[in-house]
Protein backbone atom coordinates (compact mmCIF):
# COMPACT_ATOMS: atom_id res chain seq x y z
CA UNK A 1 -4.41 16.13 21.22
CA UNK A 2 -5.04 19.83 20.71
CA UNK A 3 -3.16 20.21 17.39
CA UNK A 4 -4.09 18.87 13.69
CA UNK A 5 -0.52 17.13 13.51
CA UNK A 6 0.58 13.87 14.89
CA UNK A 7 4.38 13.84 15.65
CA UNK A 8 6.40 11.74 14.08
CA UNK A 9 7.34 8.73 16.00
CA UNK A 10 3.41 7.91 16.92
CA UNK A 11 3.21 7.85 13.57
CA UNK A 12 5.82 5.66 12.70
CA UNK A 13 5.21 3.49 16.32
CA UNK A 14 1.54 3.29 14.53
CA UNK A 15 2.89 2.19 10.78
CA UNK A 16 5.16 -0.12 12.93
CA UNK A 17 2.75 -1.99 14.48
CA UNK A 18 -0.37 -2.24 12.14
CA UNK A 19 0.64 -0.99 8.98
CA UNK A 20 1.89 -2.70 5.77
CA UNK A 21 3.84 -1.75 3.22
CA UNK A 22 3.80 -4.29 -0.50
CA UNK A 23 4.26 -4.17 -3.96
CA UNK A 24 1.83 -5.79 -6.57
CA UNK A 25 2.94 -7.21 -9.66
CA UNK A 26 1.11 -7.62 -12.59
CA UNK A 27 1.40 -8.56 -16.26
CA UNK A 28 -0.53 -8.14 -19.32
CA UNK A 29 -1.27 -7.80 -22.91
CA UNK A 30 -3.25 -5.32 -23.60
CA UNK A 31 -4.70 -6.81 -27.04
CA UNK A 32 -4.77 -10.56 -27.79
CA UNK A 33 -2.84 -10.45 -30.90
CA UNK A 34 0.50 -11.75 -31.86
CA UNK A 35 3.77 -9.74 -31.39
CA UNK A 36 1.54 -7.18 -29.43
CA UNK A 37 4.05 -5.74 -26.58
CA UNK A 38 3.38 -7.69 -22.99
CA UNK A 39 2.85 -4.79 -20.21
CA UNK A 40 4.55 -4.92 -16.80
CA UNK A 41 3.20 -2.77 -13.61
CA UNK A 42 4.18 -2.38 -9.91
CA UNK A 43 1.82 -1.19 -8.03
CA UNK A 44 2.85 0.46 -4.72
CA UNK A 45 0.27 -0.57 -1.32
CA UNK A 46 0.20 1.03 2.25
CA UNK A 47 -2.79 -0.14 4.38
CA UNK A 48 -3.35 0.18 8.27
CA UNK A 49 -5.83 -1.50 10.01
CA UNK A 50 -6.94 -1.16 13.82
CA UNK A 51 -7.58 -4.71 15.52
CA UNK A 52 -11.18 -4.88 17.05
CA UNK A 53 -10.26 -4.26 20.29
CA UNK A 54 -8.89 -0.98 19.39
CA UNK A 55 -11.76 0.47 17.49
């Protein structure tokens, strides 16, 4: 390609096919002492990986 930008349905054929979209979930106290407020986070993912034979 001659141009910096991809268009947009490689891109999304790409995501499609070897990309991953997940949420994390996590809980915690943030000091171990009683009636001390218990902390709840999301944590948005993307990841894309290329399988061997395409590297």
């Amino acid at each position: 390609m001659q141009s910096d930008n991809l268009p947009g349905d490689y891109v999304s054929g790409f995501v499609d096919g070897e990309g991953c979209f997940y949420l994390a979930y996590r809980s915690e106290n943030k000091l171990n002492r009683p009636n001390q407020p218990k902390y709840f986070r999301w944590t948005p993912y993307f990841a894309s990986v290329l399988r061997p034979k395409y590297r």
